[in-house]
N, C-alpha and C. Protein backbone atom coordinates (compact mmCIF):
# COMPACT_ATOMS: atom_id res chain seq x y z
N UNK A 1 68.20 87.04 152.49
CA UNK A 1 69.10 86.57 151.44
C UNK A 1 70.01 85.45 151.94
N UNK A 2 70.62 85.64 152.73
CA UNK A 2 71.27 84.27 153.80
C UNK A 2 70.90 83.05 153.45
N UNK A 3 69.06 83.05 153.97
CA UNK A 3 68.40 81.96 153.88
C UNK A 3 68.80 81.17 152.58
N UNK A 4 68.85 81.67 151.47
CA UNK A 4 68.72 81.46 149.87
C UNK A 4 70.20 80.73 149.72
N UNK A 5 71.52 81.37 150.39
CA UNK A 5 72.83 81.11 150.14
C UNK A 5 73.37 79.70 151.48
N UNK A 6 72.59 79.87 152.15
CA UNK A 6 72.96 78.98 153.22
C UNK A 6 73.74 77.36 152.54
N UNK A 7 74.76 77.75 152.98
CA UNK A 7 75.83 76.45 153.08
C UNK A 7 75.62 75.39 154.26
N UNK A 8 74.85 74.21 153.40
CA UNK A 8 73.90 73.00 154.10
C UNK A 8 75.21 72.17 154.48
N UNK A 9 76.37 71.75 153.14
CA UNK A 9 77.35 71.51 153.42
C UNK A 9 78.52 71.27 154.63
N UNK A 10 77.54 72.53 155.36
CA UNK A 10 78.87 72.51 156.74
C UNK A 10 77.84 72.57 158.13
N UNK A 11 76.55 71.95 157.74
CA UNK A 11 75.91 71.58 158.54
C UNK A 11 76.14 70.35 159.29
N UNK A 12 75.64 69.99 160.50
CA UNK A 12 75.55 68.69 160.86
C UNK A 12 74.51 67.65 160.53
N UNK A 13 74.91 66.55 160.54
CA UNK A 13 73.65 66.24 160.46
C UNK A 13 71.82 65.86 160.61
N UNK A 14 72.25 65.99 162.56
CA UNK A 14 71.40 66.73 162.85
C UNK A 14 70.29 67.89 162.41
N UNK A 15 71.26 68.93 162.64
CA UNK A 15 71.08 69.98 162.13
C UNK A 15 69.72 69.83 160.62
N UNK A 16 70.73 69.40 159.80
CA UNK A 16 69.52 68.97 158.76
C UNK A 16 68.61 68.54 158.73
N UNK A 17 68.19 67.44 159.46
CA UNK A 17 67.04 66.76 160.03
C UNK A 17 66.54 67.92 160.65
N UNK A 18 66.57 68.84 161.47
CA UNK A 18 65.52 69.48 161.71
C UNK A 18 64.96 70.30 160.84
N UNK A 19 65.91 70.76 160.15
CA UNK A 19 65.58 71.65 158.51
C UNK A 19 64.54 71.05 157.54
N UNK A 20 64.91 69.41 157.42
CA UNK A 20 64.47 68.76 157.17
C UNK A 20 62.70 68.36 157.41
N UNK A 21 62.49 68.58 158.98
CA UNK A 21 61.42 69.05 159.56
C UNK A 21 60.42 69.87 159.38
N UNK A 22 61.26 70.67 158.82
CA UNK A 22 60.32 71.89 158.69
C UNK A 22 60.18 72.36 157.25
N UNK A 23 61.02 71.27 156.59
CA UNK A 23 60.14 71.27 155.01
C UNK A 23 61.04 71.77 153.83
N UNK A 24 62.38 71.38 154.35
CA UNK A 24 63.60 71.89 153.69
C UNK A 24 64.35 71.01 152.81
N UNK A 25 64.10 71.04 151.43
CA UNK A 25 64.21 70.21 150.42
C UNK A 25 66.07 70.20 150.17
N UNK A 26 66.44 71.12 150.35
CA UNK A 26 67.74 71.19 149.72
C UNK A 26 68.94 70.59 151.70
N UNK A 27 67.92 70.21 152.96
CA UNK A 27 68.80 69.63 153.82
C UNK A 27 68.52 67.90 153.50
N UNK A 28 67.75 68.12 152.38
CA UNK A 28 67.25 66.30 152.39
C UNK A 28 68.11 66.25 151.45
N UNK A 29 68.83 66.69 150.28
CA UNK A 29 69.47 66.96 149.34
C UNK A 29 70.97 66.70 149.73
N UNK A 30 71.28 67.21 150.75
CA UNK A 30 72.69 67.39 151.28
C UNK A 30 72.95 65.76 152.28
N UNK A 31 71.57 65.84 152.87
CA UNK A 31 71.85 63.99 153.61
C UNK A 31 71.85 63.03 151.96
N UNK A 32 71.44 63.22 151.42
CA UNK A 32 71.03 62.04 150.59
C UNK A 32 72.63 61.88 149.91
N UNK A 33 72.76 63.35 149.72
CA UNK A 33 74.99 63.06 148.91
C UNK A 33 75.44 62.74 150.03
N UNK A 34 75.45 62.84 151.20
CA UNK A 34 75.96 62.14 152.00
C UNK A 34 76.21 60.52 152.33
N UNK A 35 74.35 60.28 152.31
CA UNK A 35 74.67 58.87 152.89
C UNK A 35 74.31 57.71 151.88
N UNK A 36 73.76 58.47 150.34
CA UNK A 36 72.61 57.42 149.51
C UNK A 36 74.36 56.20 149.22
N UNK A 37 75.69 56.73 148.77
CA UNK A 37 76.54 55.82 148.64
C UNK A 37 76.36 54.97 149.45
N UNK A 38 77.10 55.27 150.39
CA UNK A 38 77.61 54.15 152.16
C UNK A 38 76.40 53.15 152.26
N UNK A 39 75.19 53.99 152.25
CA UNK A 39 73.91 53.35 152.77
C UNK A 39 73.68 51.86 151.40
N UNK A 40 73.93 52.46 150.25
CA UNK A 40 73.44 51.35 149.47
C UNK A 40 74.45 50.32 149.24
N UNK A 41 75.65 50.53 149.74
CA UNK A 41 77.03 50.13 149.76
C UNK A 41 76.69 48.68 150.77
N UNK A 42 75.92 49.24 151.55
CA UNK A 42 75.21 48.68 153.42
C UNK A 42 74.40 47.62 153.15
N UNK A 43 73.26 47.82 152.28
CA UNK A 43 72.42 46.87 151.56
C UNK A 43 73.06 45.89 150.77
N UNK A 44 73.84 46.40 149.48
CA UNK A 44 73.87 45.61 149.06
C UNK A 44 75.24 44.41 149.85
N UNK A 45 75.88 44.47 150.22
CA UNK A 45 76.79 43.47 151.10
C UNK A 45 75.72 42.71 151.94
N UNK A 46 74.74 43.03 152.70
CA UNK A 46 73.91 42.53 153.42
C UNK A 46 72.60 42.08 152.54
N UNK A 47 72.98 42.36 151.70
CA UNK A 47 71.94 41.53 150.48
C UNK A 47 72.37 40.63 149.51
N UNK A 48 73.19 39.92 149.90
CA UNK A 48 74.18 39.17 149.61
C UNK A 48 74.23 39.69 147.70
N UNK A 49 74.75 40.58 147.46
CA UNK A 49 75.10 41.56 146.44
C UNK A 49 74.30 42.00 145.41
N UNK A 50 72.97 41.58 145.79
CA UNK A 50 71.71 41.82 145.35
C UNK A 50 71.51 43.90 145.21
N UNK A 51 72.20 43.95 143.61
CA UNK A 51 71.95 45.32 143.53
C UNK A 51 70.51 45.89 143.59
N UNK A 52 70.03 45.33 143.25
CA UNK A 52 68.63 46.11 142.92
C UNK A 52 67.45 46.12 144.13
N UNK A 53 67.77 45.20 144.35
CA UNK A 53 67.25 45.10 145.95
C UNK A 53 67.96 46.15 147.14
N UNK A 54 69.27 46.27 146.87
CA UNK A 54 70.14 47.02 148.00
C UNK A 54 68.85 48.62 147.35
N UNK A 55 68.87 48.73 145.88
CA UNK A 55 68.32 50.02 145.24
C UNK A 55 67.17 50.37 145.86
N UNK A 56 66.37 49.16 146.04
CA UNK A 56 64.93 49.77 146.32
C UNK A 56 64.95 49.77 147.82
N UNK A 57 65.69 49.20 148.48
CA UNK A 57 65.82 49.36 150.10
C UNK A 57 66.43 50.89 150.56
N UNK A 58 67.71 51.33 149.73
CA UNK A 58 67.47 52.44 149.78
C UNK A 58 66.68 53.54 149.72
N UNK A 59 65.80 53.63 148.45
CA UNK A 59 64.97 54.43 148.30
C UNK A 59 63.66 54.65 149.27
N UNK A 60 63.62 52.98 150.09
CA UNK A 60 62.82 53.35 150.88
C UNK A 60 62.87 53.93 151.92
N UNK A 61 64.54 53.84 152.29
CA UNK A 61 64.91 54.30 153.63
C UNK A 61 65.10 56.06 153.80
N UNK A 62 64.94 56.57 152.68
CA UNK A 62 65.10 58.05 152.04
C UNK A 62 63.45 58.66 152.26
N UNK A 63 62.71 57.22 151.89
CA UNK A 63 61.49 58.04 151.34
C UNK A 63 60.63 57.76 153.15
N UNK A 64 61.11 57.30 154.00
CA UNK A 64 60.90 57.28 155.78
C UNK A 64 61.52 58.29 156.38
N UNK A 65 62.50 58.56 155.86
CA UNK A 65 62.87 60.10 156.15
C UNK A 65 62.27 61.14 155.51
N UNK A 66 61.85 61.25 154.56
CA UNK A 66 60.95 62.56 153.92
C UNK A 66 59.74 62.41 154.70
N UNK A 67 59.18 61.47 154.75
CA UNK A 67 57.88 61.37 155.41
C UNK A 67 57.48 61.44 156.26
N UNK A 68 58.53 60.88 157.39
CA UNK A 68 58.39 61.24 158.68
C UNK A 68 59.82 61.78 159.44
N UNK A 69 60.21 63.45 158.85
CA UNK A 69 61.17 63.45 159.40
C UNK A 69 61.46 63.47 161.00
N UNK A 70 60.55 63.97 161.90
CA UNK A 70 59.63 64.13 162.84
C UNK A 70 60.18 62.61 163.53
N UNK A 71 60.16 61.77 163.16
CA UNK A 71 60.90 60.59 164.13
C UNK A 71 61.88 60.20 164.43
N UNK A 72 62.64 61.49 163.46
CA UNK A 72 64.16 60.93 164.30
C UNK A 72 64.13 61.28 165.72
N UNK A 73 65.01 60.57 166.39
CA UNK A 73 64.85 60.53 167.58
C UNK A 73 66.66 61.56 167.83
N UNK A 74 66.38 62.68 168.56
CA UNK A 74 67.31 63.80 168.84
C UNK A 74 68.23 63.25 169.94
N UNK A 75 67.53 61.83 170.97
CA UNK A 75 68.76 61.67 171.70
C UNK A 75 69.61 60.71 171.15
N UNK A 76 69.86 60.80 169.74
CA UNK A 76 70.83 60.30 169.15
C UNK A 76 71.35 60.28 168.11
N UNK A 77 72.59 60.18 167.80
CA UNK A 77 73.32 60.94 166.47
C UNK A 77 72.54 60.83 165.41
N UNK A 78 72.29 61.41 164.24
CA UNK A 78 71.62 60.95 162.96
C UNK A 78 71.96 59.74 162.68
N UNK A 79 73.48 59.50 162.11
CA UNK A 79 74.49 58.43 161.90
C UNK A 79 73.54 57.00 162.56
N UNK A 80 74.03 56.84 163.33
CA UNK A 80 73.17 55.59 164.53
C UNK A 80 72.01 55.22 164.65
N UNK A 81 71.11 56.29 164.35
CA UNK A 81 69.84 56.94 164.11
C UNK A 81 69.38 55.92 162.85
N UNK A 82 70.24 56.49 161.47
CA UNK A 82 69.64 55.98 160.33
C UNK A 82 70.50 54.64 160.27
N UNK A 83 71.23 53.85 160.84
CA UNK A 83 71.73 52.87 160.83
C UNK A 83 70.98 51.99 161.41
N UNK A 84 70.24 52.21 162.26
CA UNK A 84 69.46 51.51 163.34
C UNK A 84 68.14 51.23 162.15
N UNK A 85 67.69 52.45 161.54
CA UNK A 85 66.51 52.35 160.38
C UNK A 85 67.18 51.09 159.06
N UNK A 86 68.09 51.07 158.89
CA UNK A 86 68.83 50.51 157.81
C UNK A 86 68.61 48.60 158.28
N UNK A 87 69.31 48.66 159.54
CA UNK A 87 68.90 47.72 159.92
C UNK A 87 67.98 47.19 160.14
N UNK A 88 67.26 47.72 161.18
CA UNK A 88 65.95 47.17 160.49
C UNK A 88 65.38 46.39 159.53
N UNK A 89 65.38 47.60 158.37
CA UNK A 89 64.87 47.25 157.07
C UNK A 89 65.64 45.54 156.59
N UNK A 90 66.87 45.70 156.85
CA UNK A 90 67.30 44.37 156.31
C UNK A 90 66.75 42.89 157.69
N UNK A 91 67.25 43.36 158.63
CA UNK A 91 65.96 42.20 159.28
C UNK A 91 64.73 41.57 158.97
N UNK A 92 64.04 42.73 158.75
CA UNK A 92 62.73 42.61 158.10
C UNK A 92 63.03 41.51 156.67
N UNK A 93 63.75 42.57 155.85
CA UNK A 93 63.81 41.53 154.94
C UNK A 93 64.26 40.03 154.90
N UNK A 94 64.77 39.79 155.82
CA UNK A 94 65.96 38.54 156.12
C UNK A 94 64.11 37.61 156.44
N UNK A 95 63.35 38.17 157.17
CA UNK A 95 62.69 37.52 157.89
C UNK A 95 61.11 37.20 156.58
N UNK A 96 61.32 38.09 155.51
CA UNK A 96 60.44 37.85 154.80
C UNK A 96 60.53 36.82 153.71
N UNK A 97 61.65 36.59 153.67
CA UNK A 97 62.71 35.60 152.50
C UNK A 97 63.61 34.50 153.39
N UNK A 98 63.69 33.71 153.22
CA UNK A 98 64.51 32.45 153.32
C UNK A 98 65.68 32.46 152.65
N UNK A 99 66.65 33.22 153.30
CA UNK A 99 67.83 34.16 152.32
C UNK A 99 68.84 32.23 152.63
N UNK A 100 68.54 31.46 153.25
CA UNK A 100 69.59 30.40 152.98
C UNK A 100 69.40 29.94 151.89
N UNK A 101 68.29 29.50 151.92
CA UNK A 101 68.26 28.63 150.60
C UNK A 101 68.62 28.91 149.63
N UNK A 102 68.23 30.80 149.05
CA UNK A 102 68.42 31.14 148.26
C UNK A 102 70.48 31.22 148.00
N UNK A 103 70.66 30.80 148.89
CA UNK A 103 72.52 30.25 148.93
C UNK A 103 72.83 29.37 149.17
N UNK A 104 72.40 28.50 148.90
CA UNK A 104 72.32 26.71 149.15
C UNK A 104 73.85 26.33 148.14
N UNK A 105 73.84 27.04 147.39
CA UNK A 105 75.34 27.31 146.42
C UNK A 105 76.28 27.38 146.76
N UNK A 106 76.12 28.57 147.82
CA UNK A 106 77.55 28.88 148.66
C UNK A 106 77.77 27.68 149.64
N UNK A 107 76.92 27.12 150.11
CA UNK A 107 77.60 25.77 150.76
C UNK A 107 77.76 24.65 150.39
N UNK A 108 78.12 24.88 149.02
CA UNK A 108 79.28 23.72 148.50
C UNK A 108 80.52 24.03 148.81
N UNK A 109 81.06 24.99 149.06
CA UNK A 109 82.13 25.77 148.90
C UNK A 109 82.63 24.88 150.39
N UNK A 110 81.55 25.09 151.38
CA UNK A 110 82.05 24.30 152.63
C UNK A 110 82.24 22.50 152.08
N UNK A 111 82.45 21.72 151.12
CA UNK A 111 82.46 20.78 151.16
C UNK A 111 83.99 20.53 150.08
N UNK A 112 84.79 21.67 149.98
CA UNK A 112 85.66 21.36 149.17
C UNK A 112 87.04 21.84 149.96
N UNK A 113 87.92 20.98 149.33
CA UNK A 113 88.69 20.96 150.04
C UNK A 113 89.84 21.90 149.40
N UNK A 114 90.53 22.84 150.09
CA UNK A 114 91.67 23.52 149.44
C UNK A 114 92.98 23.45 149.76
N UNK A 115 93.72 23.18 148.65
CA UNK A 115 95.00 23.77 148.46
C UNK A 115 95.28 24.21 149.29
N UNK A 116 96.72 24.44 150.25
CA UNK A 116 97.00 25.68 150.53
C UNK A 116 97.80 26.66 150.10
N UNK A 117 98.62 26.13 148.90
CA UNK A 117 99.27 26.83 147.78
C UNK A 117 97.74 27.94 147.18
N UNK A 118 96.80 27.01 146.45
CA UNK A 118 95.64 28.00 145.96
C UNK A 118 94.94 29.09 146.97
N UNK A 119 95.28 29.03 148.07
CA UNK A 119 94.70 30.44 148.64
C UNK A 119 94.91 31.60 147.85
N UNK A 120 94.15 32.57 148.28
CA UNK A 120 94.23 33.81 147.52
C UNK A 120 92.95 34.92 148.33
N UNK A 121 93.36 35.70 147.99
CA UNK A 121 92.28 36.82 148.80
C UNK A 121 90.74 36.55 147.92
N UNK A 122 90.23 36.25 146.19
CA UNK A 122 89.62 36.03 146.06
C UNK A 122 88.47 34.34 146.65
N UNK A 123 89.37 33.79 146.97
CA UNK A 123 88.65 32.70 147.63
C UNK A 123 88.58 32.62 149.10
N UNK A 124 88.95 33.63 149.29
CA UNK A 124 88.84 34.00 151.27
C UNK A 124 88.07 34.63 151.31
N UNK A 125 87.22 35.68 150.69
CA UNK A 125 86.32 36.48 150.34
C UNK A 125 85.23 35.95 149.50
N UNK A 126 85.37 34.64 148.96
CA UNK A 126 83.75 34.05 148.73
C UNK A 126 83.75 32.66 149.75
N UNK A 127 84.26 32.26 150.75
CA UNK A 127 83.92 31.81 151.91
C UNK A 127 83.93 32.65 152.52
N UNK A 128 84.49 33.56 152.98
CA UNK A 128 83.84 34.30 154.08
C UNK A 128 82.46 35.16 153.85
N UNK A 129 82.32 34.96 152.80
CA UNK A 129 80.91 35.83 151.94
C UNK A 129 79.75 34.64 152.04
N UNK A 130 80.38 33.28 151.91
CA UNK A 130 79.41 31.79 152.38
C UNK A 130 79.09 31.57 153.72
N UNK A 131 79.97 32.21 154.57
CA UNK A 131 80.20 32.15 156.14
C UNK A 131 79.28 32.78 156.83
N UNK A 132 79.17 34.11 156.08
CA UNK A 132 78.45 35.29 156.54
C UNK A 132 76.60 35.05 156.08
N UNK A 133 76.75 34.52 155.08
CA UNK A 133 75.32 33.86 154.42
C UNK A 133 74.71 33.11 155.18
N UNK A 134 75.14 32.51 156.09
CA UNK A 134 75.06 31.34 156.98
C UNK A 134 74.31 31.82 158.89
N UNK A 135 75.10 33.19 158.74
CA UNK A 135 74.70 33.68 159.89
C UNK A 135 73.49 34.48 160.13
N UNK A 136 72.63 34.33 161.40
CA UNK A 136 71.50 35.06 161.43
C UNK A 136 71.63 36.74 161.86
N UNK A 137 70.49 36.99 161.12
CA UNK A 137 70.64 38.80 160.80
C UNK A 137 71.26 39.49 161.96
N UNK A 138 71.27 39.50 162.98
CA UNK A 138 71.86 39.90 164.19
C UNK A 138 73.39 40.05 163.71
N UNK A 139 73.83 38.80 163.55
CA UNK A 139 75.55 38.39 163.53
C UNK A 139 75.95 39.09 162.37
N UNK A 140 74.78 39.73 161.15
CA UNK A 140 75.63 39.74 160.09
C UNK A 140 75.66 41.10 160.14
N UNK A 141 74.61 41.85 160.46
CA UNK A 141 74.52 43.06 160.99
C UNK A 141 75.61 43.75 161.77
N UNK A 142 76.06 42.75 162.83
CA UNK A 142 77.08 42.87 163.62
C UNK A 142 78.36 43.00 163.08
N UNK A 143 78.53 42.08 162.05
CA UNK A 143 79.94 42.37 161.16
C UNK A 143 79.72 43.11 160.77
N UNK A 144 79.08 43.50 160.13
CA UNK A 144 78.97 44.29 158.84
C UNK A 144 79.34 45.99 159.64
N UNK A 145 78.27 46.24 160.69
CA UNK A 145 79.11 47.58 160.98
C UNK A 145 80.22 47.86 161.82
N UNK A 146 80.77 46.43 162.47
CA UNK A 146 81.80 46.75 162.79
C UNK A 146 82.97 46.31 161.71
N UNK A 147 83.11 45.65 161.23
CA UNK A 147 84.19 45.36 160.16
C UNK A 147 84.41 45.94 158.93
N UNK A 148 83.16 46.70 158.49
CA UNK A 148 83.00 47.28 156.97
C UNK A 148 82.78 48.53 157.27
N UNK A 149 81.53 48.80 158.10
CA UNK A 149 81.37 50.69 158.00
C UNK A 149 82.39 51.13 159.76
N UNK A 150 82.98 50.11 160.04
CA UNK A 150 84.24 50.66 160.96
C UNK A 150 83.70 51.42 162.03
N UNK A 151 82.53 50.76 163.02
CA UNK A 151 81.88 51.74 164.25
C UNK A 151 81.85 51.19 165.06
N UNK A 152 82.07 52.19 166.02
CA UNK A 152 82.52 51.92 167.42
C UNK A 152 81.89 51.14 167.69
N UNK A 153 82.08 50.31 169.26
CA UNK A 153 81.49 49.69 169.71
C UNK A 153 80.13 50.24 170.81
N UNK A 154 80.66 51.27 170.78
CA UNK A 154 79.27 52.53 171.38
C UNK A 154 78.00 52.67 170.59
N UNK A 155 79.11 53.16 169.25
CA UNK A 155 77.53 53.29 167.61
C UNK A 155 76.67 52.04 167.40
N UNK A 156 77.71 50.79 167.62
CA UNK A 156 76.89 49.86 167.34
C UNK A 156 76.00 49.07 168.45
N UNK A 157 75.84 49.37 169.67
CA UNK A 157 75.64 49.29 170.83
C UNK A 157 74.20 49.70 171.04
N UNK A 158 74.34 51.28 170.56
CA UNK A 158 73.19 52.33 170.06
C UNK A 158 72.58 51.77 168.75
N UNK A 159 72.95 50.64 168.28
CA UNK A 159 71.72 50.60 166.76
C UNK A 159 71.64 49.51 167.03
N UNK A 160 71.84 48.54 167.87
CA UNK A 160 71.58 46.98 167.91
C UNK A 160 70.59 47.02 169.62
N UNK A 161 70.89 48.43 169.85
CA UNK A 161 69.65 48.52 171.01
C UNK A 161 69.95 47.70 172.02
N UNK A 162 71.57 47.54 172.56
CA UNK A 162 71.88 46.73 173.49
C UNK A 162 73.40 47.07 174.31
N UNK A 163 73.77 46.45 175.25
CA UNK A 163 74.76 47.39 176.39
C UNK A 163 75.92 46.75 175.88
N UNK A 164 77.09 47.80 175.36
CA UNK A 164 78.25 47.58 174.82
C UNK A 164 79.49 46.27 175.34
N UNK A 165 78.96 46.14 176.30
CA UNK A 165 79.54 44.82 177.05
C UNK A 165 78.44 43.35 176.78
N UNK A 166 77.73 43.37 175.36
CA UNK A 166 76.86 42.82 174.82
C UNK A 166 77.24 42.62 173.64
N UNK A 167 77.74 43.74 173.08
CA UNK A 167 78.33 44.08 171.67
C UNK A 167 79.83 43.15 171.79
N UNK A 168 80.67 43.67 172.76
CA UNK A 168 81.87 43.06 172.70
C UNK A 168 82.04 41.54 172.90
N UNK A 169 81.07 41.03 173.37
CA UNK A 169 80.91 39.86 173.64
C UNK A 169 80.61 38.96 172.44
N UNK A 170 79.75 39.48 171.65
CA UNK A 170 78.99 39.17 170.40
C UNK A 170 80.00 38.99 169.63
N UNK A 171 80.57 40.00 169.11
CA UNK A 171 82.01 40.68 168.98
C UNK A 171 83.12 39.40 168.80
N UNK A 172 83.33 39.14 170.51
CA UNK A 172 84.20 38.22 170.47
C UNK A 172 84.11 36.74 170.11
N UNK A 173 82.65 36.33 170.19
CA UNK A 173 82.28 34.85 169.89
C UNK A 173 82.05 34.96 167.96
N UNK A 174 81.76 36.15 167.60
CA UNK A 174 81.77 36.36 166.33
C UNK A 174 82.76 35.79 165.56
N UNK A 175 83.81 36.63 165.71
CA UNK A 175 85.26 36.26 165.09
C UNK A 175 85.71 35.02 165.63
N UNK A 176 85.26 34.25 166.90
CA UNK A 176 86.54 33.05 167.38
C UNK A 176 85.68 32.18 166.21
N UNK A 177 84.20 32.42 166.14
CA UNK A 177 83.28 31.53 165.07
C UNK A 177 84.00 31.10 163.71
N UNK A 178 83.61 32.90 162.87
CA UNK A 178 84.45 33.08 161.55
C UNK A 178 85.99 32.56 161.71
N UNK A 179 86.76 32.49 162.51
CA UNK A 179 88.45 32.54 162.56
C UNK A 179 88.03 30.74 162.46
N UNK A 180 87.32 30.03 163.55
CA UNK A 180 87.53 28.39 163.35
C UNK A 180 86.97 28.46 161.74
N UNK A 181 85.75 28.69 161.17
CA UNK A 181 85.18 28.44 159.93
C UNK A 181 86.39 28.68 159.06
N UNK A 182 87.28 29.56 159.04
CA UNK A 182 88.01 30.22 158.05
C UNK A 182 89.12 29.67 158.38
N UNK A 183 89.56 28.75 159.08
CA UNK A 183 91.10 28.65 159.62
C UNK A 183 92.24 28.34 158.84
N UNK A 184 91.72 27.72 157.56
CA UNK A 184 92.26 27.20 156.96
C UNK A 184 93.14 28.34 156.13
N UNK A 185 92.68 29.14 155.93
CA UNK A 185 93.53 30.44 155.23
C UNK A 185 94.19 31.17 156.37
N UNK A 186 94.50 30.92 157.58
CA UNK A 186 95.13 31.44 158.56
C UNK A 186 96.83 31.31 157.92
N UNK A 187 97.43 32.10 158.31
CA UNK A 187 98.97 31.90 157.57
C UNK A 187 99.48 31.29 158.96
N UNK A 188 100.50 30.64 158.25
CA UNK A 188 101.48 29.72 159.01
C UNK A 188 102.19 30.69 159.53
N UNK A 189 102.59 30.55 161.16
CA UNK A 189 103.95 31.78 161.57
C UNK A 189 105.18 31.05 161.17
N UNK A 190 106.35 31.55 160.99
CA UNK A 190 107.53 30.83 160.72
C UNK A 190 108.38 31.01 161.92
């Protein structure tokens, strides 16, 4: 009777994945409320806001876990695990599409000149959304989980498949990049 009442909820996620393994519909149930938000949240920013695309990238990344739950790899967190799969998937895609061109738009934006009265958080956020369009999947990947899904430099170390004194480095030429591109919305100190 246990079996029937079992609270998946206060599982890990691990844990589920092996449940998962062995053919357990309601631990695929409990990852999916977990991660189907964040994850499509993940896509679509890295799909330059391409909902429906972020949709079906999800679903595929759900339906690689049903299928082969058997590959997660146990020496490492789920988290990192399916981030590393996530990524992927958007590499891949980056590499199947000519995602500049398809933003050839956003770099007008680099040819105009602003105000500095007209700043505003909405126009710092569609250049830096032109900025990011601009960069190859590596770099954007790189922002994206450290600036948006907020992970360590260990997690992301572990899903970019490279030594954290690699990451920080990346890291640091990243932002001095974005900070010159963006400087212009830098506030004046008084």
């Amino acid at each position: 009777m246990s079996l029937f009442n079992k609270n998946y909820s206060k599982l890990s996620d691990e844990e589920l994945m092996s449940l998962l393994a062995k053919g357990g519909q309601p631990a695929f149930d409990e990852l999916y409320k977990r991660y189907a938000k964040p994850m499509l949240n993940f896509f679509f920013r890295l799909l330059n806001n391409d909902r429906e695309r972020a949709e079906d990238m999800l679903q595929d990344l759900f339906m690689k876990i049903i299928e082969h739950p058997e590959s997660f790899d146990r020496t490492r967190t789920f988290k990192t695990w399916f981030y590393t799969l996530a990524g992927n998937m958007v590499k891949n895609e980056y590499r199947s599409r000519n995602i500049r061109n398809e933003h050839a738009q956003l770099q007008i934006l680099d040819s105009i000149t602003y105000n500095t009265e007209t700043h505003d958080k909405s126009l710092f956020q569609q250049k830096l959304n032109a900025e990011l369009s601009n960069l190859d999947a590596d770099s954007r990947l790189l922002f994206e989980l450290r600036f948006t899904e907020e992970m360590s430099v260990r997690q992301i170390a572990e899903i970019m498949d490279c030594a954290e004194g690699t990451v920080k480095s990346r890291l640091f030429y990243l932002t001095k990049l974005l900070a010159k591109k963006l400087k212009i919305y830098k506030p004046e100190l008084n």
